[in-house]
PDB file of N, CA and C in Angstrom:
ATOM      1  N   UNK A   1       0.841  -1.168   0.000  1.00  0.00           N
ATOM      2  CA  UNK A   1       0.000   0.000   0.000  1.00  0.00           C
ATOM      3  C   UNK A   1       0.891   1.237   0.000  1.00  0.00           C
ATOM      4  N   UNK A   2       0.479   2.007  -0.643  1.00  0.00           N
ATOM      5  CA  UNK A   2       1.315   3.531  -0.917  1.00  0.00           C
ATOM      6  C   UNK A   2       0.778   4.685  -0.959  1.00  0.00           C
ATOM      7  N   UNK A   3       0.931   5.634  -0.699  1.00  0.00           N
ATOM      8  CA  UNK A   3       0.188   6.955  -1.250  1.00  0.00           C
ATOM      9  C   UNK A   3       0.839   7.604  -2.740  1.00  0.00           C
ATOM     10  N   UNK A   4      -0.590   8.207  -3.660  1.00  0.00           N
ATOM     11  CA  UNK A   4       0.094   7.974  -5.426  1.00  0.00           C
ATOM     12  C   UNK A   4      -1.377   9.651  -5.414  1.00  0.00           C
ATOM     13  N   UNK A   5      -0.758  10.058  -6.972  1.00  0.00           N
ATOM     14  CA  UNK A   5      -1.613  10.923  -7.058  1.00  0.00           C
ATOM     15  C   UNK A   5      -2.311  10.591  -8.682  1.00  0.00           C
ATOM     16  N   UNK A   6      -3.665  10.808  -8.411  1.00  0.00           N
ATOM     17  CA  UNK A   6      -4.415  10.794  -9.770  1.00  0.00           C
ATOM     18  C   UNK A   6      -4.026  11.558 -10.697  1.00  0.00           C
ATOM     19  N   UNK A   7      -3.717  10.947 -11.828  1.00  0.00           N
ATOM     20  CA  UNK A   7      -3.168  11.562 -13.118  1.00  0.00           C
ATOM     21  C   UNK A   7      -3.909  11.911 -14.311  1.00  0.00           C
ATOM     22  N   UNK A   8      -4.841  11.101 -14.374  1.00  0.00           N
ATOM     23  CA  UNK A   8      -5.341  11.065 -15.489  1.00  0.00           C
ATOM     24  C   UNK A   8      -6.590   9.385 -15.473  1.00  0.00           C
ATOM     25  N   UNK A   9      -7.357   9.856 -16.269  1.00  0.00           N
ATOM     26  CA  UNK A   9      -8.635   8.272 -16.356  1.00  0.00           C
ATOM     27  C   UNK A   9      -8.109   7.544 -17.138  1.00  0.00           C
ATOM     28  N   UNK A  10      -8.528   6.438 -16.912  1.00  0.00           N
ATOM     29  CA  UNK A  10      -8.642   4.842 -18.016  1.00  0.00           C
ATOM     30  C   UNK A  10      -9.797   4.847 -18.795  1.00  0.00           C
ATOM     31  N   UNK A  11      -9.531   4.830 -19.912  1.00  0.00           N
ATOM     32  CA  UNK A  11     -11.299   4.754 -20.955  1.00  0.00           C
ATOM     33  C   UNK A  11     -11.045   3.102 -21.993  1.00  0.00           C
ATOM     34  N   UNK A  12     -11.615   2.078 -21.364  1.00  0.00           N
ATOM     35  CA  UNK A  12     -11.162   1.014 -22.345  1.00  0.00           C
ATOM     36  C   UNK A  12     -12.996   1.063 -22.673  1.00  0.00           C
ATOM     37  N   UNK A  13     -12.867   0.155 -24.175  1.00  0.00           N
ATOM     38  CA  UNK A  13     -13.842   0.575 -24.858  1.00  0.00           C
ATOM     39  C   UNK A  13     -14.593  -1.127 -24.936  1.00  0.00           C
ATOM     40  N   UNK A  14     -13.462  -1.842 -24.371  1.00  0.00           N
ATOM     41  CA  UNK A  14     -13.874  -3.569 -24.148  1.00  0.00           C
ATOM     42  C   UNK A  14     -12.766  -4.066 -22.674  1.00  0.00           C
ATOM     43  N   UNK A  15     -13.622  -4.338 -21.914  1.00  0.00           N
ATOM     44  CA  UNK A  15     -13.005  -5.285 -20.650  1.00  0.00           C
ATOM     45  C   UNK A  15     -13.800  -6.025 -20.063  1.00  0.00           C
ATOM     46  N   UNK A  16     -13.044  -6.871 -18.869  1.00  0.00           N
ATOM     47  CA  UNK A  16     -13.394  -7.800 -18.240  1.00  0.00           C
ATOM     48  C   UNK A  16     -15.080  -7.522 -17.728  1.00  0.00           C
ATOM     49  N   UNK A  17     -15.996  -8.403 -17.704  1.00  0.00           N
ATOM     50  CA  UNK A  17     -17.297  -8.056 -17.677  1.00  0.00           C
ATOM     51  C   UNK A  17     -17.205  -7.415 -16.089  1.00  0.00           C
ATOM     52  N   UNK A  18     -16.112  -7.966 -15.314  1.00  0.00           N
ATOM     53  CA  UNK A  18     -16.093  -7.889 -13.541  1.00  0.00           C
ATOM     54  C   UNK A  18     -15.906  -6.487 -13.869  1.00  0.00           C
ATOM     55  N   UNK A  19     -15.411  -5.343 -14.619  1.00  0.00           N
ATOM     56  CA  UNK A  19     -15.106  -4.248 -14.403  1.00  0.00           C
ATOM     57  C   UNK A  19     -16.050  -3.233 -14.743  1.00  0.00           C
ATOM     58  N   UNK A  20     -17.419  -3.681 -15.695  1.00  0.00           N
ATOM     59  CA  UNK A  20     -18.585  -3.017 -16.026  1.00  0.00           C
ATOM     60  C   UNK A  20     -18.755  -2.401 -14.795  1.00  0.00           C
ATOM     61  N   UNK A  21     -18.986  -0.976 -15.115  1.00  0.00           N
ATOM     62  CA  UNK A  21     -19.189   0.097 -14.205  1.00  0.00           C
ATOM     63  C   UNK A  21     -18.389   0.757 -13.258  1.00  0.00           C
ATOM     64  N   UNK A  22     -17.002   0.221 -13.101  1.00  0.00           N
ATOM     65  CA  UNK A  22     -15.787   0.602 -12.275  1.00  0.00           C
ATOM     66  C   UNK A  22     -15.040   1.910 -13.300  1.00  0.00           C
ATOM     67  N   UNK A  23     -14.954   2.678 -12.387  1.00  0.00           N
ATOM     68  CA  UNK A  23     -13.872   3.902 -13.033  1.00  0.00           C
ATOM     69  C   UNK A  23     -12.344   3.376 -12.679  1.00  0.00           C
ATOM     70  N   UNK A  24     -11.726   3.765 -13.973  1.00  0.00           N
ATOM     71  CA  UNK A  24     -10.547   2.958 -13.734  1.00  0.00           C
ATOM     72  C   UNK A  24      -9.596   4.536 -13.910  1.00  0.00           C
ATOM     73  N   UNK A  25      -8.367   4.868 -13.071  1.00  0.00           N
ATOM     74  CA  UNK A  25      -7.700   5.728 -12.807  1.00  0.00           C
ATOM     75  C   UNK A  25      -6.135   5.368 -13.008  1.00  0.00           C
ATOM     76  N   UNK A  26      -5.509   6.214 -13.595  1.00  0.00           N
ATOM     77  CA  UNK A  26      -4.094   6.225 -13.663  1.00  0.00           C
ATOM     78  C   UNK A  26      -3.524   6.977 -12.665  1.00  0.00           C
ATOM     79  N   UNK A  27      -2.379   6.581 -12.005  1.00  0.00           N
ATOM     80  CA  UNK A  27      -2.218   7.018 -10.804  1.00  0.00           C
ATOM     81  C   UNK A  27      -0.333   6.891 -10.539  1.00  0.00           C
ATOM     82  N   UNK A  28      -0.040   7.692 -10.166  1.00  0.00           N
ATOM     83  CA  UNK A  28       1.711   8.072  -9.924  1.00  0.00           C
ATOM     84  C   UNK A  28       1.812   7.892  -8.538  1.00  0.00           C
ATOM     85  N   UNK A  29       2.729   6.750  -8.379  1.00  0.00           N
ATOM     86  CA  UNK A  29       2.913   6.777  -7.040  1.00  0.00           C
ATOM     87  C   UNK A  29       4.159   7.798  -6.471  1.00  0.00           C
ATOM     88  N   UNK A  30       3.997   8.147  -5.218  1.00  0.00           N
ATOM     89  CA  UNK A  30       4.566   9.329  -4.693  1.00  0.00           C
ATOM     90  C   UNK A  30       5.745   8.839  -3.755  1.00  0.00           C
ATOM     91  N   UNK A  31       6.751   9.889  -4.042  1.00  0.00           N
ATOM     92  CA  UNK A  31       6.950  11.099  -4.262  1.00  0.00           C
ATOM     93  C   UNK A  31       6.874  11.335  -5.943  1.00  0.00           C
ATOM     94  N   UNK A  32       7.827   9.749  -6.521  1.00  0.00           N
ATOM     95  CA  UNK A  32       7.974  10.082  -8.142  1.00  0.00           C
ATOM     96  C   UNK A  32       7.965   9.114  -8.854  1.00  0.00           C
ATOM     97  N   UNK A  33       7.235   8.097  -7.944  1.00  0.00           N
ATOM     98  CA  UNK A  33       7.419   6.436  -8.765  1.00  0.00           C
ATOM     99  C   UNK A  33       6.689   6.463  -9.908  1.00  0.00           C
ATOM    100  N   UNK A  34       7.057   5.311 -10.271  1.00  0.00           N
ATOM    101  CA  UNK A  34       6.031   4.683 -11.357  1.00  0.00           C
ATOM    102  C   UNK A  34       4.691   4.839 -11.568  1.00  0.00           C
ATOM    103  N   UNK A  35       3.530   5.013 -12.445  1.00  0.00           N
ATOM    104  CA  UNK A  35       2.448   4.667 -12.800  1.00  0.00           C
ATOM    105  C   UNK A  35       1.783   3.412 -12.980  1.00  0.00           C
ATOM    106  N   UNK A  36       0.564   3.433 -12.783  1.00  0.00           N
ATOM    107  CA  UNK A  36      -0.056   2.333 -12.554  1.00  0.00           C
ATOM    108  C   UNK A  36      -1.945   2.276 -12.470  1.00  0.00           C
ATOM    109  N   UNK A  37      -2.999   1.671 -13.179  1.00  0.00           N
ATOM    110  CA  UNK A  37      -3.837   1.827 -13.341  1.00  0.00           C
ATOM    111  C   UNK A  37      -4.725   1.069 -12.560  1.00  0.00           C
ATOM    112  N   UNK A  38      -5.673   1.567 -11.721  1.00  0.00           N
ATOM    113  CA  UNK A  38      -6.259   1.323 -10.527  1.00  0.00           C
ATOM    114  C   UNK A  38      -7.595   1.456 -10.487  1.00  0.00           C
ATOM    115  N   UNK A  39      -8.687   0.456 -10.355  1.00  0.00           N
ATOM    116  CA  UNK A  39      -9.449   0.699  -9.963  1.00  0.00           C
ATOM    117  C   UNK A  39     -10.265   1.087  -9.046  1.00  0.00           C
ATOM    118  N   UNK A  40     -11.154   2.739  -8.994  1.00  0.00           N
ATOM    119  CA  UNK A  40     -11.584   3.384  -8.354  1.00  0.00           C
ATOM    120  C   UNK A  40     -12.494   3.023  -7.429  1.00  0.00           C
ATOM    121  N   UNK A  41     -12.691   2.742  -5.715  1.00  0.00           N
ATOM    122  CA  UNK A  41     -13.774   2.200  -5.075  1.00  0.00           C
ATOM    123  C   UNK A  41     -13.806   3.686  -3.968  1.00  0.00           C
ATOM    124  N   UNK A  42     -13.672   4.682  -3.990  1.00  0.00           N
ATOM    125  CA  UNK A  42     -14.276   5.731  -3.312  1.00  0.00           C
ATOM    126  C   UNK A  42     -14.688   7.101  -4.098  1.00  0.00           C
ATOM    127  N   UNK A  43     -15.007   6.979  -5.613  1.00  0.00           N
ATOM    128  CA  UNK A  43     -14.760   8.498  -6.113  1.00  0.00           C
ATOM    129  C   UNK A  43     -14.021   9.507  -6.086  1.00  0.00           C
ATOM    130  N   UNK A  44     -12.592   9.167  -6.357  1.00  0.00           N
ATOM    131  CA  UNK A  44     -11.473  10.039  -6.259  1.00  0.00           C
ATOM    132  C   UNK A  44     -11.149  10.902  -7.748  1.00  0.00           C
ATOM    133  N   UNK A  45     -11.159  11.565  -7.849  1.00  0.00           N
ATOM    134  CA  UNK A  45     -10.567  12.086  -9.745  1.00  0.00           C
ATOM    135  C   UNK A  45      -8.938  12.881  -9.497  1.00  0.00           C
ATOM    136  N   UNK A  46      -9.194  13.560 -10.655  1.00  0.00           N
ATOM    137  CA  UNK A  46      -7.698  13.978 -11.064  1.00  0.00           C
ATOM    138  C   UNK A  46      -6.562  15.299 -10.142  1.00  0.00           C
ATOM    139  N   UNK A  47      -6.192  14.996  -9.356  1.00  0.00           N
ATOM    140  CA  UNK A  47      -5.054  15.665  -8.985  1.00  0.00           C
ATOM    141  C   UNK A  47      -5.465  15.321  -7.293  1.00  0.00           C
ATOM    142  N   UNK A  48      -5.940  14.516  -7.000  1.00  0.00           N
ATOM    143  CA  UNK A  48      -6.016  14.321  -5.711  1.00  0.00           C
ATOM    144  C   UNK A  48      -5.349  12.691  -5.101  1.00  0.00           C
ATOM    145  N   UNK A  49      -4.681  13.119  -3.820  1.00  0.00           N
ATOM    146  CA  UNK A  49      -3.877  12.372  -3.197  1.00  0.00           C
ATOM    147  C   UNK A  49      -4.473  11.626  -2.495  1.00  0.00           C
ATOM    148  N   UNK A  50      -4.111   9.751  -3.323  1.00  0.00           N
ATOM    149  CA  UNK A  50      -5.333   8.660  -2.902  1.00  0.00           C
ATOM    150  C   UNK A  50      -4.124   7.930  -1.931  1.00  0.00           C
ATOM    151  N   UNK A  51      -4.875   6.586  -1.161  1.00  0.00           N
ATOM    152  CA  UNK A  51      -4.196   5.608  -0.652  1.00  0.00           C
ATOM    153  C   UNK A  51      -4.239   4.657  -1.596  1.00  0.00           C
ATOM    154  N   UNK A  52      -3.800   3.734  -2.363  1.00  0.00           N
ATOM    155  CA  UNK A  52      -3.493   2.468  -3.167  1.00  0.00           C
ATOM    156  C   UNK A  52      -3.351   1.233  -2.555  1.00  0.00           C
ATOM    157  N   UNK A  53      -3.919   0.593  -2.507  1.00  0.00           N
ATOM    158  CA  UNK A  53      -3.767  -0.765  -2.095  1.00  0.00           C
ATOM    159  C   UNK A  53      -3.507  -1.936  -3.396  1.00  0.00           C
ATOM    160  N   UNK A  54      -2.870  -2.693  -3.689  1.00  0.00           N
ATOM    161  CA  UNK A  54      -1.921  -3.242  -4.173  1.00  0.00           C
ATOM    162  C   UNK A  54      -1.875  -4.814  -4.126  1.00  0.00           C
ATOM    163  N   UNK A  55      -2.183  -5.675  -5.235  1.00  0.00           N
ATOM    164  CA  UNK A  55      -1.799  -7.137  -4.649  1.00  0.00           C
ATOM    165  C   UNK A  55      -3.120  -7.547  -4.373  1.00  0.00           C
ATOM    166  N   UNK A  56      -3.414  -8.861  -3.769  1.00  0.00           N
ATOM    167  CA  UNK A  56      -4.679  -9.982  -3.844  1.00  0.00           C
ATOM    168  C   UNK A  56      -5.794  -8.958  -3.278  1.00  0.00           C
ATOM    169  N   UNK A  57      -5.041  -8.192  -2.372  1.00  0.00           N
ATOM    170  CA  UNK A  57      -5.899  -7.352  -1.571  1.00  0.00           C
ATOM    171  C   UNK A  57      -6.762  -6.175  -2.324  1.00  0.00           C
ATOM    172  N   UNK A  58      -6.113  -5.884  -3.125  1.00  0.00           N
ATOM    173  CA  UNK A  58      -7.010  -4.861  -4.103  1.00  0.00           C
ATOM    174  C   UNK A  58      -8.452  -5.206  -4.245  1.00  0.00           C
ATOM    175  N   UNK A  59      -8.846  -5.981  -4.510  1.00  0.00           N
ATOM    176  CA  UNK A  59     -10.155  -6.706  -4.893  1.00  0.00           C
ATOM    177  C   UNK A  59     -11.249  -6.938  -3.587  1.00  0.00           C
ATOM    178  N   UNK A  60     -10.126  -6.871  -2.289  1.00  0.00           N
ATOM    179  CA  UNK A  60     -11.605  -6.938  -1.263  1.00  0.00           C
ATOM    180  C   UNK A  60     -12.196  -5.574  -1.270  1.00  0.00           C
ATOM    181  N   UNK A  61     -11.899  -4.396  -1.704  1.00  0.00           N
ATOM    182  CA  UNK A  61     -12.710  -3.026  -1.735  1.00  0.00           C
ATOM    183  C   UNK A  61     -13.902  -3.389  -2.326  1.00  0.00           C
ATOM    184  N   UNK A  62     -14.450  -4.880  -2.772  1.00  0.00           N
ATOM    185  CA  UNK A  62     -15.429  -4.741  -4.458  1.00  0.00           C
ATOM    186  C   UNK A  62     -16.481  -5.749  -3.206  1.00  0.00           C
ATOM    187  N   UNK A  63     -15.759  -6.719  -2.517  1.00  0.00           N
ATOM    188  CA  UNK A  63     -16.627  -7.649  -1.860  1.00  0.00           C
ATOM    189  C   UNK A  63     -17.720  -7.548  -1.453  1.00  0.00           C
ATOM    190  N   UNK A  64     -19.030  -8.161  -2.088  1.00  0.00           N
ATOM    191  CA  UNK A  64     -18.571  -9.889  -2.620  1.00  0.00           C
ATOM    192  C   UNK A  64     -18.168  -9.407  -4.115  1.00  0.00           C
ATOM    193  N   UNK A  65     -18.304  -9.082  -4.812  1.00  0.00           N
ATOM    194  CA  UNK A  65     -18.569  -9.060  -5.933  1.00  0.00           C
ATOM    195  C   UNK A  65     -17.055  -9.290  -6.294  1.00  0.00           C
ATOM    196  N   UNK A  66     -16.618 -10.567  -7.291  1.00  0.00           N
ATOM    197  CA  UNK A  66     -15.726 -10.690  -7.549  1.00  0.00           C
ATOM    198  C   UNK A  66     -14.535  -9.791  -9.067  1.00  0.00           C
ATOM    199  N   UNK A  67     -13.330  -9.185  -8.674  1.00  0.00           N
ATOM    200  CA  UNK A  67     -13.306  -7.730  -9.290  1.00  0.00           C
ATOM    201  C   UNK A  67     -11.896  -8.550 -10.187  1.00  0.00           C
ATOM    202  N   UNK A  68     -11.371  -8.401 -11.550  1.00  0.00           N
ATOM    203  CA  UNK A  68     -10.165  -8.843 -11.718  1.00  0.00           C
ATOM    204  C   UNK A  68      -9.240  -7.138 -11.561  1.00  0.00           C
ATOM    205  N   UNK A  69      -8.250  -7.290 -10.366  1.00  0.00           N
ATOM    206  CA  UNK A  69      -7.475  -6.238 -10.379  1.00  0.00           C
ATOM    207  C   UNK A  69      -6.160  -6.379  -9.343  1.00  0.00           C
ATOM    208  N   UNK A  70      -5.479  -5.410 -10.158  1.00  0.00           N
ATOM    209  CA  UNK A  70      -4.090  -6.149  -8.672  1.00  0.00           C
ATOM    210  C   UNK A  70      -3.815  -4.733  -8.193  1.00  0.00           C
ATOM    211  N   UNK A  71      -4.606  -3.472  -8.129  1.00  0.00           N
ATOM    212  CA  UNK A  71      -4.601  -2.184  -7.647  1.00  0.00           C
ATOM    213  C   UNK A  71      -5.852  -1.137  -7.488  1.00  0.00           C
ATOM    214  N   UNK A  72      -6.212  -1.154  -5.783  1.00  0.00           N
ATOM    215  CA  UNK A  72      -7.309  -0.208  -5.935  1.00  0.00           C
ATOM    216  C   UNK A  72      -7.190   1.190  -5.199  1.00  0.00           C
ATOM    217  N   UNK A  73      -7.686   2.300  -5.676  1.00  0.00           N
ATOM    218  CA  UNK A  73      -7.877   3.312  -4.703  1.00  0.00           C
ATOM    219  C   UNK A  73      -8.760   3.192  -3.902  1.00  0.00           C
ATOM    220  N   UNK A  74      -8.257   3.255  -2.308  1.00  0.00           N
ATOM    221  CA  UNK A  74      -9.355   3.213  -1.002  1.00  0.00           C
ATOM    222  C   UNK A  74      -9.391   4.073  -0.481  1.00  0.00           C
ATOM    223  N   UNK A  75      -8.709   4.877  -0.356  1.00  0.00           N
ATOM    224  CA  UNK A  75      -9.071   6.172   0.385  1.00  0.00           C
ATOM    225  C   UNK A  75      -8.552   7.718  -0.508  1.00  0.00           C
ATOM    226  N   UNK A  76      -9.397   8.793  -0.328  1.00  0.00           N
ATOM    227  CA  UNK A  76      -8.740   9.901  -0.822  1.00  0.00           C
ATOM    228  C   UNK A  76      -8.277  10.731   0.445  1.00  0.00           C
ATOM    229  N   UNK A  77      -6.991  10.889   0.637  1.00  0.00           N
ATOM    230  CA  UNK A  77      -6.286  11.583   1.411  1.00  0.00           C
ATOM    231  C   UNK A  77      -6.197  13.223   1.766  1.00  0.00           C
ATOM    232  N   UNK A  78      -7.110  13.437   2.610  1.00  0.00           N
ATOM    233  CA  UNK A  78      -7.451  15.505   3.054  1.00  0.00           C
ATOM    234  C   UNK A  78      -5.998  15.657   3.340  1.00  0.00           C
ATOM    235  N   UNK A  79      -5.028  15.566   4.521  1.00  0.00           N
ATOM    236  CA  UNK A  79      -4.189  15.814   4.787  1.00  0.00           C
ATOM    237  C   UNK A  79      -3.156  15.236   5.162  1.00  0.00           C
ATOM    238  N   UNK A  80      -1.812  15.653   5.296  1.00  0.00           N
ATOM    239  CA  UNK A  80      -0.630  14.494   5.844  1.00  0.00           C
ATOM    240  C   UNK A  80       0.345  15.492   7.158  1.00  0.00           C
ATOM    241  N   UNK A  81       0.440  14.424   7.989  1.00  0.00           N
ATOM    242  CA  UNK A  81       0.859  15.476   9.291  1.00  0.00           C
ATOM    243  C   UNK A  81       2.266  14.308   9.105  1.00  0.00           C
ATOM    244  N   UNK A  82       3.566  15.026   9.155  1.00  0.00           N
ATOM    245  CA  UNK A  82       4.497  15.212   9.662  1.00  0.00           C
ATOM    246  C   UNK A  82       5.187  15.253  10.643  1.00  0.00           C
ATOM    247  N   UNK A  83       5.710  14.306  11.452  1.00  0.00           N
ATOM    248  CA  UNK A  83       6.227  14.709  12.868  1.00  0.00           C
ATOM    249  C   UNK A  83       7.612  14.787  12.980  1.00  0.00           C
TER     250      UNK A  83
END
C-alpha cells in the first residue's frame, strides 16, 4: 500500500465483464514512482492524493462481488501530518 496521485482516467472501450461500471484511474505513485492503473472504489478524480492498495488485496474493496485487479484506490487523502 502507498500513497500515489491521480493523473489522469482509463477509458477502455472492451473489458473484463467484472469491471462493467468501475472507473478505472491512472495514478503516480509518490513522491515520483512509477504509474499504474487502478481501480476506483471511493470516487477520487484527477489531482487528488489517494491511498493504493496493491496485490490480492485490491479486490476486497469490491466484496462480494468478484473484481479482476491487482490495484485499488481506497481512500482519498485531506491531509498528511508530519512529525
Amino acid at each position: 500500500m502507498y500513497l500515489g496521485k491521480v493523473i489522469g482516467n482509463v477509458v477502455c472501450t472492451i473489458k473484463d465483464s467484472s469491471l462493467e461500471g468501475s472507473k478505472l484511474l491512472l495514478v503516480r505513485r509518490l513522491p515520483n514512482g512509477p504509474s499504474v492503473v487502478a481501480i476506483d472504489a471511493v470516487g477520487a478524480g484527477a489531482g487528488e492524493t489517494v491511498y493504493v492498495c496493491r496485490g490480492r488485496e485490491a479486490a476486497f474493496a469490491f466484496k462480494p462481488k468478484e473484481v479482476a485487479t491487482e490495484a485499488s484506490v481506497v481512500a482519498i487523502i485531506d491531509t498528511i501530518e508530519r512529525e
